[in-house]
Protein backbone atom coordinates (compact mmCIF):
# COMPACT_ATOMS: atom_id res chain seq x y z
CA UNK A 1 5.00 -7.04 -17.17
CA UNK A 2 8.35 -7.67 -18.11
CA UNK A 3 9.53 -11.82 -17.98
CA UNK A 4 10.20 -13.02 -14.88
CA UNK A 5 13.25 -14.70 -13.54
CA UNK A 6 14.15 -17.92 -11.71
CA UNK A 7 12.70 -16.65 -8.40
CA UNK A 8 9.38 -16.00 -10.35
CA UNK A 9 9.28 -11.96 -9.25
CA UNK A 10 8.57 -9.85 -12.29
CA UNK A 11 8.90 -6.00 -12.50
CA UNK A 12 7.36 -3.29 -14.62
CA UNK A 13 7.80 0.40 -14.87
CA UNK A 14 4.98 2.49 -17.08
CA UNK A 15 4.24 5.69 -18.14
CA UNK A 16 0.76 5.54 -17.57
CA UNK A 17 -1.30 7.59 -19.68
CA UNK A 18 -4.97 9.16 -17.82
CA UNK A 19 -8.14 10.20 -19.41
CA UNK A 20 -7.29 13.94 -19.37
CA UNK A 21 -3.91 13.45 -21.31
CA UNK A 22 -1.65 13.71 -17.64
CA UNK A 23 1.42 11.32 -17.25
CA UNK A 24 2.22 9.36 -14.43
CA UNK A 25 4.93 6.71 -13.32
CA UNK A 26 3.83 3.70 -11.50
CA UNK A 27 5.81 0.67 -10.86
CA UNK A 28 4.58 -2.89 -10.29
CA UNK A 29 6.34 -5.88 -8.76
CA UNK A 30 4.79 -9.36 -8.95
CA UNK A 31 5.11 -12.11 -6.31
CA UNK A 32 4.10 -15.57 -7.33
CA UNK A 33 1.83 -16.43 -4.34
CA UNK A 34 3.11 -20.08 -4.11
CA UNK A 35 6.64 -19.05 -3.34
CA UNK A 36 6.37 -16.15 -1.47
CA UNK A 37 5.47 -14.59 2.26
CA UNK A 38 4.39 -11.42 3.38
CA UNK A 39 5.11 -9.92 6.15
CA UNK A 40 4.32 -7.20 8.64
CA UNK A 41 7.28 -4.93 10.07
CA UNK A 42 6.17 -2.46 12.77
CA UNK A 43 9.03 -0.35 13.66
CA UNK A 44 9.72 1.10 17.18
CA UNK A 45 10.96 4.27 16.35
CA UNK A 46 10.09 5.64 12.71
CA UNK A 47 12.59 4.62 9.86
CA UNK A 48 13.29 5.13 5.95
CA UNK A 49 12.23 2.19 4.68
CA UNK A 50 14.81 1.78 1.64
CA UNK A 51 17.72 2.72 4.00
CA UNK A 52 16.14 -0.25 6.66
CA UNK A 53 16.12 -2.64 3.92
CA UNK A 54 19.34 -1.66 3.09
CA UNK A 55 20.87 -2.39 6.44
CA UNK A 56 19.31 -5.67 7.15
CA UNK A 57 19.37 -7.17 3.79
CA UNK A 58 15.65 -7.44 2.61
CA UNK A 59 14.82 -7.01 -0.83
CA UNK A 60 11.53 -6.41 -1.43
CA UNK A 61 8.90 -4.24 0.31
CA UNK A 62 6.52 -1.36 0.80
CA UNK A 63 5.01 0.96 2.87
CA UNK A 64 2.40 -0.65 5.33
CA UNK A 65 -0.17 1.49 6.96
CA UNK A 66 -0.75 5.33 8.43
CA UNK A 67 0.45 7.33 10.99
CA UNK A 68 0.13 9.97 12.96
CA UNK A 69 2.81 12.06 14.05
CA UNK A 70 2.66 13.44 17.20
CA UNK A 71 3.91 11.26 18.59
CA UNK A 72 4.61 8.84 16.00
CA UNK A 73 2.02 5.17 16.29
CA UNK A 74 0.49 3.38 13.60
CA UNK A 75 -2.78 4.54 12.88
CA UNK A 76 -5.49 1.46 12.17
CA UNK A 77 -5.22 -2.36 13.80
CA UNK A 78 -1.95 -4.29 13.65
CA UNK A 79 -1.10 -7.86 14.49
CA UNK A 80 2.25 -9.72 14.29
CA UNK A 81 2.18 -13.33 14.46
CA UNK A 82 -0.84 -13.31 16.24
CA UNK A 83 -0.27 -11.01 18.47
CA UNK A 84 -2.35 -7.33 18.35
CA UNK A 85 -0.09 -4.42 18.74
CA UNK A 86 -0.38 -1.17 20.09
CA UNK A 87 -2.04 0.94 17.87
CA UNK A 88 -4.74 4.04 17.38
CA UNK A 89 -7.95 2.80 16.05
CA UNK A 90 -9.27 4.00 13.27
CA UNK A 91 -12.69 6.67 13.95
CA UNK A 92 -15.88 5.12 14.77
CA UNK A 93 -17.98 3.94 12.72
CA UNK A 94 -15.41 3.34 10.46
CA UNK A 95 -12.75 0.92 11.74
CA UNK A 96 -14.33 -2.20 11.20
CA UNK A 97 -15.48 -1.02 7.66
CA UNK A 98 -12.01 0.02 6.51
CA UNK A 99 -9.93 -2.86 4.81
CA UNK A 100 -7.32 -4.91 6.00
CA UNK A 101 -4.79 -7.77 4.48
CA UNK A 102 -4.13 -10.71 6.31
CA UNK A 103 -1.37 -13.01 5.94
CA UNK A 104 -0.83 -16.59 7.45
CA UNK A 105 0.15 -20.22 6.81
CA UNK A 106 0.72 -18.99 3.51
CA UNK A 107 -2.41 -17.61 2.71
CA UNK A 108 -3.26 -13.67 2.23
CA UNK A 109 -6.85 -12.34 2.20
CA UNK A 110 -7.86 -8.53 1.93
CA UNK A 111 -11.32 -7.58 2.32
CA UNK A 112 -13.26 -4.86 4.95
CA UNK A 113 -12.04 -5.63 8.43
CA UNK A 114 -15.50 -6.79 9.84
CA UNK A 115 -15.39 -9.34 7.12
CA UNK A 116 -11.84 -11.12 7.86
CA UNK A 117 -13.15 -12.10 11.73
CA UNK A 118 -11.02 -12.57 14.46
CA UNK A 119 -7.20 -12.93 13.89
CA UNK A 120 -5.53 -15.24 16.09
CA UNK A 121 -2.41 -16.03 14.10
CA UNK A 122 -0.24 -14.64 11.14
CA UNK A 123 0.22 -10.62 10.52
CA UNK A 124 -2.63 -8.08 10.02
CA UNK A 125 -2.44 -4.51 8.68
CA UNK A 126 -5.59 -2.32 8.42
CA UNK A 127 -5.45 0.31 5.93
CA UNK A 128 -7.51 1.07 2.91
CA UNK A 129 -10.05 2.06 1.20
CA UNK A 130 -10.74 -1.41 -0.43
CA UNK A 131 -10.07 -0.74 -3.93
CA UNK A 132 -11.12 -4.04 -5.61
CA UNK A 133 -13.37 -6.53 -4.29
CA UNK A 134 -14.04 -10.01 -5.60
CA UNK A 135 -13.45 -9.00 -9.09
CA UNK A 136 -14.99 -5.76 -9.56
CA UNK A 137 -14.02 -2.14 -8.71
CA UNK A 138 -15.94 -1.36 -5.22
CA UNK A 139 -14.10 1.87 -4.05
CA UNK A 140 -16.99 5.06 -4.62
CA UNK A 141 -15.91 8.34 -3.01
CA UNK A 142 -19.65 9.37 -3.38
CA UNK A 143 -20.70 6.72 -0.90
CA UNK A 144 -17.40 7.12 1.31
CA UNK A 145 -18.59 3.67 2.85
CA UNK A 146 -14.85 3.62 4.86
CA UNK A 147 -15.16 7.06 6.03
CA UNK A 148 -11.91 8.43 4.71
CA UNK A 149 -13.56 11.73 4.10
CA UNK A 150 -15.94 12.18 6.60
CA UNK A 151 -13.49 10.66 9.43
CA UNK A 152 -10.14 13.04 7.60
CA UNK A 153 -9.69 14.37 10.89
CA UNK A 154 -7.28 11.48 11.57
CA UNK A 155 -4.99 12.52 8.30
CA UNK A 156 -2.86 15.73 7.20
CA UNK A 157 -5.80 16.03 4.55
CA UNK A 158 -8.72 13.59 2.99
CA UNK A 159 -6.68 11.02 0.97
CA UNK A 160 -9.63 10.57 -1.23
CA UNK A 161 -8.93 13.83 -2.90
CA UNK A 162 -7.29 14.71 -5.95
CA UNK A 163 -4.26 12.85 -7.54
CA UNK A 164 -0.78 12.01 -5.30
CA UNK A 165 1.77 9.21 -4.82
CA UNK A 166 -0.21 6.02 -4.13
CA UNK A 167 1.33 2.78 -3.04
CA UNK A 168 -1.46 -0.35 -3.00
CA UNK A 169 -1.44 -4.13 -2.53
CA UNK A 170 -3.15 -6.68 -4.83
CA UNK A 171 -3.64 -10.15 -5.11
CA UNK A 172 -5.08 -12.55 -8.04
CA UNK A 173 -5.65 -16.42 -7.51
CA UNK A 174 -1.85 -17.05 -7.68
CA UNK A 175 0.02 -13.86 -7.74
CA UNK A 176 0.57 -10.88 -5.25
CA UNK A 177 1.11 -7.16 -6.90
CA UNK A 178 2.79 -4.71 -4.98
CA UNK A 179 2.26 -1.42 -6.96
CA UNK A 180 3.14 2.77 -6.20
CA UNK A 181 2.83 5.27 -8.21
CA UNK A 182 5.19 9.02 -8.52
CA UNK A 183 3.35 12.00 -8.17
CA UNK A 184 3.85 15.43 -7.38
CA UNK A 185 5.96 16.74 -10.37
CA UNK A 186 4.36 19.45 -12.36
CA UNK A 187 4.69 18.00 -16.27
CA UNK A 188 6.09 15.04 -15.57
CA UNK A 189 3.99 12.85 -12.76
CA UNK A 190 0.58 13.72 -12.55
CA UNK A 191 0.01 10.84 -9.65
CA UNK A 192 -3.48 8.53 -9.21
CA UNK A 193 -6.61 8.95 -7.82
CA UNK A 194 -8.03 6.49 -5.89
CA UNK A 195 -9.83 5.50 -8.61
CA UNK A 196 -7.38 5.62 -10.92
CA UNK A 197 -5.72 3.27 -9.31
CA UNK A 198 -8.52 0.92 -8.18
CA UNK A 199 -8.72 0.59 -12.11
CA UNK A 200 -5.20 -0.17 -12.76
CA UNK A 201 -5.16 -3.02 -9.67
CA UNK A 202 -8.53 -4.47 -11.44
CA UNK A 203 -6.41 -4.22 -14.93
CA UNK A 204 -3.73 -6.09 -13.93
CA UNK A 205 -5.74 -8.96 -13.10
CA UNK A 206 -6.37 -8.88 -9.07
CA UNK A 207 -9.43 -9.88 -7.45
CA UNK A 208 -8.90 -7.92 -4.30
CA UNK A 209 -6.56 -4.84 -3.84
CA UNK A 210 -6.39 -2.11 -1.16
CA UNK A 211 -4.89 1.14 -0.32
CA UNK A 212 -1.68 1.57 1.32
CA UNK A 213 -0.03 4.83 2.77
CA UNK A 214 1.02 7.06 0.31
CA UNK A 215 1.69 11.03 -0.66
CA UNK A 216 5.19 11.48 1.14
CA UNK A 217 5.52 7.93 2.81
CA UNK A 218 4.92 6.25 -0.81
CA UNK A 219 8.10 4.24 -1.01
CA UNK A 220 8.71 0.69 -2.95
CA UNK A 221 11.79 -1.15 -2.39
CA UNK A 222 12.67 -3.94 -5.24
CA UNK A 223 15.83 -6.31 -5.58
CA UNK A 224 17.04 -3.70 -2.83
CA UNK A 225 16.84 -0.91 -4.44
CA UNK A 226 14.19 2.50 -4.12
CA UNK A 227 12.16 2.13 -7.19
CA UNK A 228 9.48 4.93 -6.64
CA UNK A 229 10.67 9.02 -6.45
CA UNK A 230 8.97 10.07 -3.12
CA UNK A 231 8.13 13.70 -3.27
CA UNK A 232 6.74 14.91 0.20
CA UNK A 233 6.43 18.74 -1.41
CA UNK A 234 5.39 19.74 -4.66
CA UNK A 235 7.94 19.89 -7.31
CA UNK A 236 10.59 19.89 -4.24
CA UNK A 237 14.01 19.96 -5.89
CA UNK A 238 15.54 16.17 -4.83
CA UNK A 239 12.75 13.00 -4.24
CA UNK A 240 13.44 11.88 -0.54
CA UNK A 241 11.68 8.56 0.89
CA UNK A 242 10.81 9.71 4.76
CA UNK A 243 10.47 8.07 7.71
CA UNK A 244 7.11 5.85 8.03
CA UNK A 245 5.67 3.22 10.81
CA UNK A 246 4.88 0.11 9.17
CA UNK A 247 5.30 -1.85 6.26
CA UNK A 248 4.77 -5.33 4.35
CA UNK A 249 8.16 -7.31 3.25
CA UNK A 250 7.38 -10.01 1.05
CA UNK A 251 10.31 -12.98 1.61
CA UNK A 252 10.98 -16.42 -0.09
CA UNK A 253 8.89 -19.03 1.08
């Protein structure tokens, strides 16, 4: 992690070497907790994130939480300052298992859904899997405890498989990690696994991280500016970000 200005924000780009000698490109922004807020932005009609940002002046963010396209609504619960939005729930007997972040009064906590209670105030996206837990790696595609395979029926394909563009969210006792990874280029970037990345959250020091959207919707926006190359295709000839539903801006606080 490179040194971190006044505002306390630090940013890192590696070229992240995996076990079977592939290359990927994964970028990581840290938030000191104590100065910072997160946010949930649900928008009404599906937008590029980096161009949104753009346009209304925020600098940092990433995408929030699924979709489904036809038509376009956020896929898993949402709330915005206490108030639920419309949404489709996640598959029985899955959505209460699958994780969730929630933010308020300054305080963000990610852990299974069942486990965070009733929300009442602040913003809640549900995503996932849970990647880290209270220290320790707890995603296991063998056990598919969230469903993501066995409920894929609700996704283009089972996100559980294979390497792609990730994005994930992190947190330690006083910083938040905002992390995506490229994917999708034949030589160049390989992309992560989930596990693969539930390693690299627990390496950087966070005691709970989760799963954001990713593949084609993977997009990271730092200081204004696109970091990640989103690649919907494989090997497509120009990186694109694309439209998504949701996503977490993280402001001063």
């Amino acid at each position: 992690m490179t040194a971190a200005p006044a505002d306390g924000i630090a940013y890192s780009l590696r070229r992240h070497r995996l076990a079977d000698g592939e290359k990927t490109t994964v970028y990581t922004v840290r938030h000191p907790l104590d100065h910072s807020r997160l946010r949930l932005q649900l928008f009404r009609q599906p937008r590029r994130l980096d161009h949104w940002c753009s346009r209304h002046g925020h600098k940092e963010a990433i995408v929030g939480g699924f979709y489904l396209r036809d038509p376009f609504r956020p896929l898993g619960e949402l709330v915005a300052a206490g108030r639920p939005l419309a949404h489709e729930p996640f598959a029985a007997p899955y959505r209460d298992r699958r994780a969730a972040l929630h933010a308020a009064d300054g305080r963000v906590r990610i852990a299974p859904r069942e486990a965070l209670g009733p929300v009442s105030d602040g913003d809640l996206l549900q995503a996932g899997p849970l990647l880290v837990g209270d220290g320790r790696i707890v995603f296991d595609r063998a056990t598919d405890r969230e469903g993501f395979s066995a409920a894929a029926q609700q996704f283009d394909s089972d996100i559980t498989d294979g390497r792609h563009p990730r994005a994930a969210i992190g947190m330690s006792d006083r910083d938040l990690y905002l992390v995506t990874c490229d994917g999708r280029r034949s030589g160049v970037d390989a992309g992560l696994t989930l596990d693969e990345l539930a390693v690299f959250m627990l390496a950087l020091g966070c005691r709970d991280a989760m799963n954001l959207d990713g593949g084609g919707s993977t997009t990271h926006v730092h200081r204004g500016h696109l970091l990640n190359r989103p690649y919907s295709e494989q090997d497509q000839p120009a990186p694109a970000s694309r439209p998504i539903v949701s996503a977490l801006v993280v402001e001063p606080r």
